[in-house]
PDB file of N, CA and C in Angstrom:
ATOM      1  N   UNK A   1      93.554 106.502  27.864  1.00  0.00           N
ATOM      2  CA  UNK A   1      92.834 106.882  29.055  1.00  0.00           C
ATOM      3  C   UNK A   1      91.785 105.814  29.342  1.00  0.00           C
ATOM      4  N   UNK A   2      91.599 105.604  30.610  1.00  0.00           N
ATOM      5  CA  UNK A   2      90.752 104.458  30.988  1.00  0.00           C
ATOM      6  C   UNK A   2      89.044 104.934  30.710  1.00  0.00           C
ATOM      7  N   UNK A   3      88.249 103.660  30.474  1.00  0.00           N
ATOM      8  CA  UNK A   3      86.791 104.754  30.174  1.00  0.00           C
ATOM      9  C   UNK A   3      86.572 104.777  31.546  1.00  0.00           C
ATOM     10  N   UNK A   4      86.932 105.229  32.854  1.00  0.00           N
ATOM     11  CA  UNK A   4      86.360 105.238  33.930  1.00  0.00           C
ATOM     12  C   UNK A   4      86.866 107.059  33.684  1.00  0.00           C
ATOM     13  N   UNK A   5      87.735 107.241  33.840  1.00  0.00           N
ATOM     14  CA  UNK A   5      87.947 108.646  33.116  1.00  0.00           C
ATOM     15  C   UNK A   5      87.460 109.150  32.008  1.00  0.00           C
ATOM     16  N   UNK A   6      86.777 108.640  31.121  1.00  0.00           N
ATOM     17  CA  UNK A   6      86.093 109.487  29.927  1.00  0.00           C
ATOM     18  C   UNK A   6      84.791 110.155  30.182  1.00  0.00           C
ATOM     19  N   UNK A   7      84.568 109.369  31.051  1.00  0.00           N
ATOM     20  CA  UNK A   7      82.970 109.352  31.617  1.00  0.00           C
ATOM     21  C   UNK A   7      82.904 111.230  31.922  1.00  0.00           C
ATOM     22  N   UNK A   8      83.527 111.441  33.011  1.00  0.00           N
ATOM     23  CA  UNK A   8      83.232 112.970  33.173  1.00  0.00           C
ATOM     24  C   UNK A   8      83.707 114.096  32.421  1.00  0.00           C
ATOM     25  N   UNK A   9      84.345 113.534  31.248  1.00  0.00           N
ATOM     26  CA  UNK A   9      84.504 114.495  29.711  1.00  0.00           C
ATOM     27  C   UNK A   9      83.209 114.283  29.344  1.00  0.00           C
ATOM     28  N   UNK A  10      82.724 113.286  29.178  1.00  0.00           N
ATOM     29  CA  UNK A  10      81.637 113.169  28.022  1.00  0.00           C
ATOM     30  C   UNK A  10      80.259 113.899  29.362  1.00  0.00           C
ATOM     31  N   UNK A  11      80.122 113.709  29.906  1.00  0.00           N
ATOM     32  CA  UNK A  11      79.153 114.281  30.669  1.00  0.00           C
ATOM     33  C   UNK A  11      79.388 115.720  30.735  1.00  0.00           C
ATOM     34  N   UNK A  12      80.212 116.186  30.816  1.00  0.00           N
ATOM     35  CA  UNK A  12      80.657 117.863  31.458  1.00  0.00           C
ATOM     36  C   UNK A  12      80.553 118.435  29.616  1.00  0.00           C
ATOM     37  N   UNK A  13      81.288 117.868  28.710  1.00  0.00           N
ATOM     38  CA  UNK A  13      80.886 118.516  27.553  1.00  0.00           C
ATOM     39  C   UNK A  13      79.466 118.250  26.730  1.00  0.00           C
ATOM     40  N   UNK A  14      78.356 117.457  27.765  1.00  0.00           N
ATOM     41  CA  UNK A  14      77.136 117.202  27.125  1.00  0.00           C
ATOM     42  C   UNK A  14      76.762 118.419  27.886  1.00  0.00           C
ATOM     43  N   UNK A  15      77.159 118.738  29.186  1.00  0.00           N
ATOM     44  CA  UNK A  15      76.152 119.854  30.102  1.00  0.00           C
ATOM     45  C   UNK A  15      76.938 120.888  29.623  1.00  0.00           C
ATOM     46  N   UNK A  16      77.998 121.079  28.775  1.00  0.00           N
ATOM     47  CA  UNK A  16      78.177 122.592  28.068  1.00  0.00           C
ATOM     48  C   UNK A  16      77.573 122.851  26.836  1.00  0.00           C
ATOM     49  N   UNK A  17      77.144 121.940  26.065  1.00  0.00           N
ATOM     50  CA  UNK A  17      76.363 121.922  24.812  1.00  0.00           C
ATOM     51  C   UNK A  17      74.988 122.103  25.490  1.00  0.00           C
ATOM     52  N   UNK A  18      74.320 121.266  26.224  1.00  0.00           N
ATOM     53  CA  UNK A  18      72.991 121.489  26.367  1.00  0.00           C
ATOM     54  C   UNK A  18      73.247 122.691  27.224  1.00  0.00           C
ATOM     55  N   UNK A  19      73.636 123.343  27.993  1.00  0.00           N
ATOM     56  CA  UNK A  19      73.667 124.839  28.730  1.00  0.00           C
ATOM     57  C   UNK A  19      73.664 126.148  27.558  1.00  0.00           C
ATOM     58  N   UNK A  20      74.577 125.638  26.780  1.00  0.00           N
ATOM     59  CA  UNK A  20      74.464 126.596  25.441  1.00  0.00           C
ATOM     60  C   UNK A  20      73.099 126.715  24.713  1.00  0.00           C
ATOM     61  N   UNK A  21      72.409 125.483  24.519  1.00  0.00           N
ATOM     62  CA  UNK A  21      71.155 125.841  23.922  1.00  0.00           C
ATOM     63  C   UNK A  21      70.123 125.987  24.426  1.00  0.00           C
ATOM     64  N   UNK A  22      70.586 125.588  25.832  1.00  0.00           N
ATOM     65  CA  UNK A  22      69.636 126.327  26.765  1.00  0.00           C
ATOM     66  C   UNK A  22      69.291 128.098  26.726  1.00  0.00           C
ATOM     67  N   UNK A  23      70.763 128.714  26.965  1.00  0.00           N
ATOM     68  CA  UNK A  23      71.175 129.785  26.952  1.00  0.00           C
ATOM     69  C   UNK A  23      70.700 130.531  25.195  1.00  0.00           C
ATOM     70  N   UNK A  24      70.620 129.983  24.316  1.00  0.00           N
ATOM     71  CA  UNK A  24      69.721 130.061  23.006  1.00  0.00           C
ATOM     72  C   UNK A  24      68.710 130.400  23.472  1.00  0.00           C
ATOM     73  N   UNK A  25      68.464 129.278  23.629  1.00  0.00           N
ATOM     74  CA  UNK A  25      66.753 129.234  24.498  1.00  0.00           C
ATOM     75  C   UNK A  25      66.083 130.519  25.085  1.00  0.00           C
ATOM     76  N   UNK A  26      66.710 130.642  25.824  1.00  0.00           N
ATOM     77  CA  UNK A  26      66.184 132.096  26.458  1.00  0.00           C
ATOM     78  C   UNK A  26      66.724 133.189  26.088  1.00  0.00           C
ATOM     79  N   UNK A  27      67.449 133.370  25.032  1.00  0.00           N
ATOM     80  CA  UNK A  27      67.242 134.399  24.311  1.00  0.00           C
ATOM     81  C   UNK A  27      66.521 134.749  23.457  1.00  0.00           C
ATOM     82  N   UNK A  28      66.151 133.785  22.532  1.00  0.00           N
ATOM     83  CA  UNK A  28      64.938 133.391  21.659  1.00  0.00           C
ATOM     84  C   UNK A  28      63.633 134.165  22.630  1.00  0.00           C
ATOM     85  N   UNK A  29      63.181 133.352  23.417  1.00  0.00           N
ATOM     86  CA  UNK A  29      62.027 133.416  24.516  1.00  0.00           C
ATOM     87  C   UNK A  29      62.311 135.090  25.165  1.00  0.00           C
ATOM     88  N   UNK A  30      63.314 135.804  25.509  1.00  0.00           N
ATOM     89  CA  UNK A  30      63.646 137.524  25.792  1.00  0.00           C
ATOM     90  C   UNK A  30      63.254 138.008  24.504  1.00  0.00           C
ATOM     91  N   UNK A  31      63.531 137.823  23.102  1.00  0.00           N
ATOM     92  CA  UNK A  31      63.364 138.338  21.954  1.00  0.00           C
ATOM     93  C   UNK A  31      61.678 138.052  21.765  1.00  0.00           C
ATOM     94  N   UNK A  32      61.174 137.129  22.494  1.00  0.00           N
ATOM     95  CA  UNK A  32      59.705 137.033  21.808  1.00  0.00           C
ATOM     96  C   UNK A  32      59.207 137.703  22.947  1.00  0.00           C
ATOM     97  N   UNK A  33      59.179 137.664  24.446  1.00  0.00           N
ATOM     98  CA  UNK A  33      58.495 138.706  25.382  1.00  0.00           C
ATOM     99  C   UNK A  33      58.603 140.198  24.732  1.00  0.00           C
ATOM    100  N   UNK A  34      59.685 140.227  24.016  1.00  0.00           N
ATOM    101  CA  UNK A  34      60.203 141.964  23.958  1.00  0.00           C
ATOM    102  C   UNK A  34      60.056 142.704  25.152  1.00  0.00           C
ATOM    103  N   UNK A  35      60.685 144.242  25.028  1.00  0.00           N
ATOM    104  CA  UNK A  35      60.706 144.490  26.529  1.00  0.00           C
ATOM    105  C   UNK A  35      59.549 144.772  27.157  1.00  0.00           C
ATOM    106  N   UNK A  36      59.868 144.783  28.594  1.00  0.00           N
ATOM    107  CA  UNK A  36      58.274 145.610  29.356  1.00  0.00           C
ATOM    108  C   UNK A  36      57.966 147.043  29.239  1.00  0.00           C
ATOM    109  N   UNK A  37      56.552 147.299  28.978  1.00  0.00           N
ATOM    110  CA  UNK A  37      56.626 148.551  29.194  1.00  0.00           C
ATOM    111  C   UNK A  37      56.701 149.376  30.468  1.00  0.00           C
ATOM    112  N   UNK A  38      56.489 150.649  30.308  1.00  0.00           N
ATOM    113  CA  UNK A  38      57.086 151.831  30.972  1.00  0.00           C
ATOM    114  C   UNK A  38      55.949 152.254  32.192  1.00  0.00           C
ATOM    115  N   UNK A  39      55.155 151.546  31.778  1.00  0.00           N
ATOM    116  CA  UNK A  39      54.016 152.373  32.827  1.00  0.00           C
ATOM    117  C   UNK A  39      54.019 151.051  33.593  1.00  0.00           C
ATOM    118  N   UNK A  40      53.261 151.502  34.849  1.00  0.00           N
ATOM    119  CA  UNK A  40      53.401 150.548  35.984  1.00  0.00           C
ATOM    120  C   UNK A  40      51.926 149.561  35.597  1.00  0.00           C
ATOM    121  N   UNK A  41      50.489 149.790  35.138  1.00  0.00           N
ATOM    122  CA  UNK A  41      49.291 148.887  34.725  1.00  0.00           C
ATOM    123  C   UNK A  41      49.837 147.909  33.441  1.00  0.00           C
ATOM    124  N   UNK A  42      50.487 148.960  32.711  1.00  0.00           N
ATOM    125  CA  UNK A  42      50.640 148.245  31.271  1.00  0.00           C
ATOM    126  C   UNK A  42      51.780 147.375  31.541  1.00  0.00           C
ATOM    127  N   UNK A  43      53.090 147.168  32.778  1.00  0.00           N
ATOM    128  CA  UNK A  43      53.697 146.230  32.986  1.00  0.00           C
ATOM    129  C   UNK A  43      52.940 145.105  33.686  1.00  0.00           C
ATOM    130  N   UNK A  44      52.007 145.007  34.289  1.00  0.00           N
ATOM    131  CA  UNK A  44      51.003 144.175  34.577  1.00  0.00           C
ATOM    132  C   UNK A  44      50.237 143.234  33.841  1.00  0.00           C
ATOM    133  N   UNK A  45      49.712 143.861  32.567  1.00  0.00           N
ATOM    134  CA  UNK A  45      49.199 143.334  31.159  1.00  0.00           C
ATOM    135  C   UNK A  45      50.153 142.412  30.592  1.00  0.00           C
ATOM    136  N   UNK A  46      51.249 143.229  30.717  1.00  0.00           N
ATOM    137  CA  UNK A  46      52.393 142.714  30.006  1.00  0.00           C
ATOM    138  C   UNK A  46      52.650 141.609  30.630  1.00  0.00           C
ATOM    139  N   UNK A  47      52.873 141.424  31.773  1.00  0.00           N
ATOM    140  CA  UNK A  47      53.403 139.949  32.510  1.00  0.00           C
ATOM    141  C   UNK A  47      52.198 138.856  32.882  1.00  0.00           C
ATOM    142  N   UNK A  48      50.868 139.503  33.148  1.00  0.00           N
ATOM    143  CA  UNK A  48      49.923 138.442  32.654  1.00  0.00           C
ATOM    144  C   UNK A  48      49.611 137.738  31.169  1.00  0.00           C
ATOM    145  N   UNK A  49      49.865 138.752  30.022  1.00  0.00           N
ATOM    146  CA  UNK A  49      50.012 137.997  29.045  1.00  0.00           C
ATOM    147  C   UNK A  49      50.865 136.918  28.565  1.00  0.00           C
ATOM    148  N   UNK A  50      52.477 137.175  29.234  1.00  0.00           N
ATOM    149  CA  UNK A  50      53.231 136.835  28.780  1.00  0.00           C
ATOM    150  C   UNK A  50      53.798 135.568  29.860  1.00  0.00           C
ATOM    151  N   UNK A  51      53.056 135.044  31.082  1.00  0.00           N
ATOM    152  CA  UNK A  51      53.318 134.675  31.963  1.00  0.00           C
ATOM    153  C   UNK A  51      53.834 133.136  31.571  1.00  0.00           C
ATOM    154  N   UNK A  52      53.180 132.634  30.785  1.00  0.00           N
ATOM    155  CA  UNK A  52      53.930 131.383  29.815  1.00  0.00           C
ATOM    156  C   UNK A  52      55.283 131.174  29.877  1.00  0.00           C
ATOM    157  N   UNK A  53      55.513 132.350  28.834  1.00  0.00           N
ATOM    158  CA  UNK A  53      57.043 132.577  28.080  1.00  0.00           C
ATOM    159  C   UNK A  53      58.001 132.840  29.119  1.00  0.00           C
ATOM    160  N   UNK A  54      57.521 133.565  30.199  1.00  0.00           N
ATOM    161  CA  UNK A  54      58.309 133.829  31.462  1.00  0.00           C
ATOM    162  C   UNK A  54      58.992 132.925  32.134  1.00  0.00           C
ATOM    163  N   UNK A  55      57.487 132.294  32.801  1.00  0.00           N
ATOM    164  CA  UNK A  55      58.203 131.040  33.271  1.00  0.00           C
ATOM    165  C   UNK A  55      59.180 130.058  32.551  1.00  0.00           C
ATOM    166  N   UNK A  56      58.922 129.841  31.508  1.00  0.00           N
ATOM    167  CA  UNK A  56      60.424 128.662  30.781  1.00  0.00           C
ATOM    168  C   UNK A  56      60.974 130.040  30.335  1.00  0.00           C
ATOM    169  N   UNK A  57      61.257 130.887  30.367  1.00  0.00           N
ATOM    170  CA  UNK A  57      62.922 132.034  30.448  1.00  0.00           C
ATOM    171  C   UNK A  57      63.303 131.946  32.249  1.00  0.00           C
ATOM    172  N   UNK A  58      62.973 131.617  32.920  1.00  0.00           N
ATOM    173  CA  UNK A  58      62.892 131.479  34.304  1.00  0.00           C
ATOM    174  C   UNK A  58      63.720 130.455  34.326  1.00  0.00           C
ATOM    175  N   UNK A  59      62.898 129.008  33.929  1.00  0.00           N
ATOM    176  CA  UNK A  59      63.147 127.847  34.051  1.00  0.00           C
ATOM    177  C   UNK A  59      64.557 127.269  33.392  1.00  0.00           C
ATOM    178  N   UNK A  60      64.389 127.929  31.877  1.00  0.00           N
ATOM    179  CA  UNK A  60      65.627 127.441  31.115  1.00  0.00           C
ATOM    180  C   UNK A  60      66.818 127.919  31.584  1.00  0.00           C
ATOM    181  N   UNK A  61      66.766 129.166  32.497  1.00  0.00           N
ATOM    182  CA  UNK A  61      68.004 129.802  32.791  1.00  0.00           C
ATOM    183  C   UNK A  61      68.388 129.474  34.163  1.00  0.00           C
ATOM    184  N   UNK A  62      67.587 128.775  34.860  1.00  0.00           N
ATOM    185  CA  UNK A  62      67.959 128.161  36.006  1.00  0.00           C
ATOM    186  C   UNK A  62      68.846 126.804  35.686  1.00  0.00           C
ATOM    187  N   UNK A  63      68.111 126.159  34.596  1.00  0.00           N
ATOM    188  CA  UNK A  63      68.892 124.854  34.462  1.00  0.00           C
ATOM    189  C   UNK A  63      69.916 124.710  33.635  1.00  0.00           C
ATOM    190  N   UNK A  64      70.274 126.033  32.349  1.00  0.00           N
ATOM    191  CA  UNK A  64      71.203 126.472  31.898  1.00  0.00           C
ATOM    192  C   UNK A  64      72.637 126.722  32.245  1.00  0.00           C
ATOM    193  N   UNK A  65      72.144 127.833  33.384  1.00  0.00           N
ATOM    194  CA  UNK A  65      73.168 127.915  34.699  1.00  0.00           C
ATOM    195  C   UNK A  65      73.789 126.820  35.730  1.00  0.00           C
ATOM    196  N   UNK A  66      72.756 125.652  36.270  1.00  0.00           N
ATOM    197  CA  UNK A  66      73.097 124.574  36.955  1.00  0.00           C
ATOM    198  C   UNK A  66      73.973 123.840  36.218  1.00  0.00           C
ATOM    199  N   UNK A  67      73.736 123.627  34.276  1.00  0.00           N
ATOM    200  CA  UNK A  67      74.754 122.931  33.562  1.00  0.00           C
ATOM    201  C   UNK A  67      75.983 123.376  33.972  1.00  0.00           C
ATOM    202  N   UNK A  68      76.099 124.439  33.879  1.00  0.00           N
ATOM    203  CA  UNK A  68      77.339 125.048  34.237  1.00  0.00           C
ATOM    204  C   UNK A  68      78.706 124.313  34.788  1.00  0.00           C
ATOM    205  N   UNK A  69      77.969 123.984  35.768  1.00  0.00           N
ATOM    206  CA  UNK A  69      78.823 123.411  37.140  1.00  0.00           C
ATOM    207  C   UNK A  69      79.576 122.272  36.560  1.00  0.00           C
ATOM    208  N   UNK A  70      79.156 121.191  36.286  1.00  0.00           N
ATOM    209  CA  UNK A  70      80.147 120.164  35.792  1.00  0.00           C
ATOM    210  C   UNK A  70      80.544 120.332  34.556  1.00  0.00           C
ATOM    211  N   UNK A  71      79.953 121.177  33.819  1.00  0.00           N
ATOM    212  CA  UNK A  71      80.893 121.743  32.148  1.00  0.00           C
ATOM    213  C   UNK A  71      82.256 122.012  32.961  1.00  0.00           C
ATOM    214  N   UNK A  72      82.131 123.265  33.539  1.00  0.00           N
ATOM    215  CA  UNK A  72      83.427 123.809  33.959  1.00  0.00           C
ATOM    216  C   UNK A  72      84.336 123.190  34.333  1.00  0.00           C
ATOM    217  N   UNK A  73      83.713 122.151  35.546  1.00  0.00           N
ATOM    218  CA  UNK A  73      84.715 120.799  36.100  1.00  0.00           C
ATOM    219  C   UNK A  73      85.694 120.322  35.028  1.00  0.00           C
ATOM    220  N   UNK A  74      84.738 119.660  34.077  1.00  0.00           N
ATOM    221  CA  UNK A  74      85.107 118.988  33.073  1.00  0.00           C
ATOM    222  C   UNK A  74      86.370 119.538  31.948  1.00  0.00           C
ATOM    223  N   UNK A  75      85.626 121.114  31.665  1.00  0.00           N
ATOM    224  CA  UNK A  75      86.560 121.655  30.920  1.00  0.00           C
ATOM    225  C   UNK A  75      87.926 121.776  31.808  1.00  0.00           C
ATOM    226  N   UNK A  76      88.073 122.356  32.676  1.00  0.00           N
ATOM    227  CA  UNK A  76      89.141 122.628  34.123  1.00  0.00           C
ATOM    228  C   UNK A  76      90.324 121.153  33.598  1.00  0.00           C
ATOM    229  N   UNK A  77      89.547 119.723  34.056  1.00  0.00           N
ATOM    230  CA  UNK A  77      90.463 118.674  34.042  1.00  0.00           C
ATOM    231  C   UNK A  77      91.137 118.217  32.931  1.00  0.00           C
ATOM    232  N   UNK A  78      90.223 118.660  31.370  1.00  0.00           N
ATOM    233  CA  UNK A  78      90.529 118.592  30.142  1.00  0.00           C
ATOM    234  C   UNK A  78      92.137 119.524  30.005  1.00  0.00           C
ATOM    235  N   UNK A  79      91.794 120.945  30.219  1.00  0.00           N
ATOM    236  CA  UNK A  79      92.883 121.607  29.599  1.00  0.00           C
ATOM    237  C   UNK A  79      93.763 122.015  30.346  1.00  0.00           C
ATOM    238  N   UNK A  80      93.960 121.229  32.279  1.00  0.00           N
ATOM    239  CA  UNK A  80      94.946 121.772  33.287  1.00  0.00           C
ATOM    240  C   UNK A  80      96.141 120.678  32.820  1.00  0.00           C
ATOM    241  N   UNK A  81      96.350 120.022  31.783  1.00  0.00           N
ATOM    242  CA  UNK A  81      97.569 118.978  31.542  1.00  0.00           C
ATOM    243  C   UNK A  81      97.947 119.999  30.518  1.00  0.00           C
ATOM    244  N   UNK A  82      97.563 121.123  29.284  1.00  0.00           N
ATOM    245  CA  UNK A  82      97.981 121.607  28.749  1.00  0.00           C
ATOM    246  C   UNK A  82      98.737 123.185  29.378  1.00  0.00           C
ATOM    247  N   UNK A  83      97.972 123.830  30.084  1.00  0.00           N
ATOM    248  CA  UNK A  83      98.649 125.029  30.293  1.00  0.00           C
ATOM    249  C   UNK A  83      97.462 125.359  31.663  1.00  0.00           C
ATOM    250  N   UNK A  84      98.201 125.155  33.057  1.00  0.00           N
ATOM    251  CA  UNK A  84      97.569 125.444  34.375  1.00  0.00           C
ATOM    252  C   UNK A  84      97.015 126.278  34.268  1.00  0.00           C
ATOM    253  N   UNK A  85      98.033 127.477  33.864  1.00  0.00           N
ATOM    254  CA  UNK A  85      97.663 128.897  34.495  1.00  0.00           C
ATOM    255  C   UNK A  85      96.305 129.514  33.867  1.00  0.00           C
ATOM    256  N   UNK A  86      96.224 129.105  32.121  1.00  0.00           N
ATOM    257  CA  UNK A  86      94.997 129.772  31.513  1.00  0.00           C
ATOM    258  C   UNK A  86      93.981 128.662  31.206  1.00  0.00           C
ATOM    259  N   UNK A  87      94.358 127.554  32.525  1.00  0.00           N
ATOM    260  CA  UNK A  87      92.732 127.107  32.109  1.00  0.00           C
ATOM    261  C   UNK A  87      92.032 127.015  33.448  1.00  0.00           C
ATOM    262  N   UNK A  88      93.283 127.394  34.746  1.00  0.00           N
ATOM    263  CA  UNK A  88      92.266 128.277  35.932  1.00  0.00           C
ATOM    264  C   UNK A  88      91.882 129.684  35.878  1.00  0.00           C
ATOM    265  N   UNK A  89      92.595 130.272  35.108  1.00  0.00           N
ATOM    266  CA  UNK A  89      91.982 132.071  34.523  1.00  0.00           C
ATOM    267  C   UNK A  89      90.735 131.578  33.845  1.00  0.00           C
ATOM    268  N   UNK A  90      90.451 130.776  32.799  1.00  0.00           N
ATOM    269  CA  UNK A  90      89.316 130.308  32.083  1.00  0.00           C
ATOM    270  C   UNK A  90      88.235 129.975  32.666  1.00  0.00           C
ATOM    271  N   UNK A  91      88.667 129.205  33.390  1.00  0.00           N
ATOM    272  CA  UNK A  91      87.506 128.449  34.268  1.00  0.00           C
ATOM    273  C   UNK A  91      87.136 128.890  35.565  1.00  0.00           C
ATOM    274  N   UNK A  92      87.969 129.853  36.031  1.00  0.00           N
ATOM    275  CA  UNK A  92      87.751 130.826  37.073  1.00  0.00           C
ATOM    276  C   UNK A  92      86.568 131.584  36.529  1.00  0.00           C
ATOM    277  N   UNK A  93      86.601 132.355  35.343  1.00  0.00           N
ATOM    278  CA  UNK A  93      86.096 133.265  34.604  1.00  0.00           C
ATOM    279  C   UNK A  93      84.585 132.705  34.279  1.00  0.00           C
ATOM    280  N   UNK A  94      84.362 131.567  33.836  1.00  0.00           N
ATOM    281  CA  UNK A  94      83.257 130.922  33.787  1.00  0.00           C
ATOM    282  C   UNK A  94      82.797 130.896  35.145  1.00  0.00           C
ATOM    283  N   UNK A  95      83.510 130.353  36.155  1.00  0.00           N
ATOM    284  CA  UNK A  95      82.676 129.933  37.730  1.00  0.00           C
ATOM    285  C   UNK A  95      82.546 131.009  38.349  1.00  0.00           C
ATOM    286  N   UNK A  96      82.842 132.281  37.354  1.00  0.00           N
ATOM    287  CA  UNK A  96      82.190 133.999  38.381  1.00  0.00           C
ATOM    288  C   UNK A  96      80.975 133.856  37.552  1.00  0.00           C
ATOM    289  N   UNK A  97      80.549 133.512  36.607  1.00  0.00           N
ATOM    290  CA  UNK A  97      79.178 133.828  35.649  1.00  0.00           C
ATOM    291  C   UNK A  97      78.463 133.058  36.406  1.00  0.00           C
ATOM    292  N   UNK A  98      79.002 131.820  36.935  1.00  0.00           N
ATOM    293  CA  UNK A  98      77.576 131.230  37.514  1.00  0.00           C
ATOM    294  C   UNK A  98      76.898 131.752  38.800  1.00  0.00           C
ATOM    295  N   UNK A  99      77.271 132.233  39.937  1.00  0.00           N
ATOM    296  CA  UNK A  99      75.935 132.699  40.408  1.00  0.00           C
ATOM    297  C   UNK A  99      76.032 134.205  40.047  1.00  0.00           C
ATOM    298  N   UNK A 100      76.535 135.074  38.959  1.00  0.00           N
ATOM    299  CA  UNK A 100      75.926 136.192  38.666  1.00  0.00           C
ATOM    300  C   UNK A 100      74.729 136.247  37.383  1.00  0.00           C
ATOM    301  N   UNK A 101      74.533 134.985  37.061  1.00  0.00           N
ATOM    302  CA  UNK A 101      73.808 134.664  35.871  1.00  0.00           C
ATOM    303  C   UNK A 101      72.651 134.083  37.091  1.00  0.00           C
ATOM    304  N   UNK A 102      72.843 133.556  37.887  1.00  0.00           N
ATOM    305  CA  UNK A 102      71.476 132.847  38.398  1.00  0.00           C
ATOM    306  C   UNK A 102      70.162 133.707  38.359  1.00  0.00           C
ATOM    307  N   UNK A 103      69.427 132.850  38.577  1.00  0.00           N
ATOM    308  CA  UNK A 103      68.035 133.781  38.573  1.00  0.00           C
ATOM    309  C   UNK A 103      67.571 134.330  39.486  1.00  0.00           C
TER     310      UNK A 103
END
């Protein structure tokens, strides 16, 4: 394969690795907010304290999600020479998560 073609493997499987630990990322950061509470003042407390951690669970999952886009590409062109049908079911399946994952 020519490296003019490698180029968007190696890019699309860097933005599925870094989307993954992105996606770490803000689970880590959900596990340390823990949930909100129940009353409507004390959810207030809660999101002024925690307004930090929010924003990069905000942030990481915006740019988590944007990886998305050329992972999928990438994966799509990788595995449509092996078997069409289940790597547009695959990658179909991934490109519904992305804007139901957006923020």
């Amino acid at each position: 394969m020519p490296p003019k073609m490698k180029r968007p493997y190696g890019f699309g499987g860097g933005a599925l690795v870094a989307s993954g630990v992105l996606f770490v990322v803000v689970a880590f950061l959900d596990f340390r907010t823990g949930p909100p509470p129940s009353n409507g003042a004390e959810i207030l407390l809660w999101r002024d304290s925690q307004a930090l951690v929010l924003d990069f669970v905000s942030e990481s999952l915006f740019f988590a999600t944007v990886l998305l886009v050329p992972g999928t590409i990438a994966l799509y062109q990788n595995l449509v020479d092996v078997d069409r049908t289940k790597a547009a079911a695959g990658c179909g399946i991934i490109a519904t998560t992305i804007p139901v994952s957006w923020p």
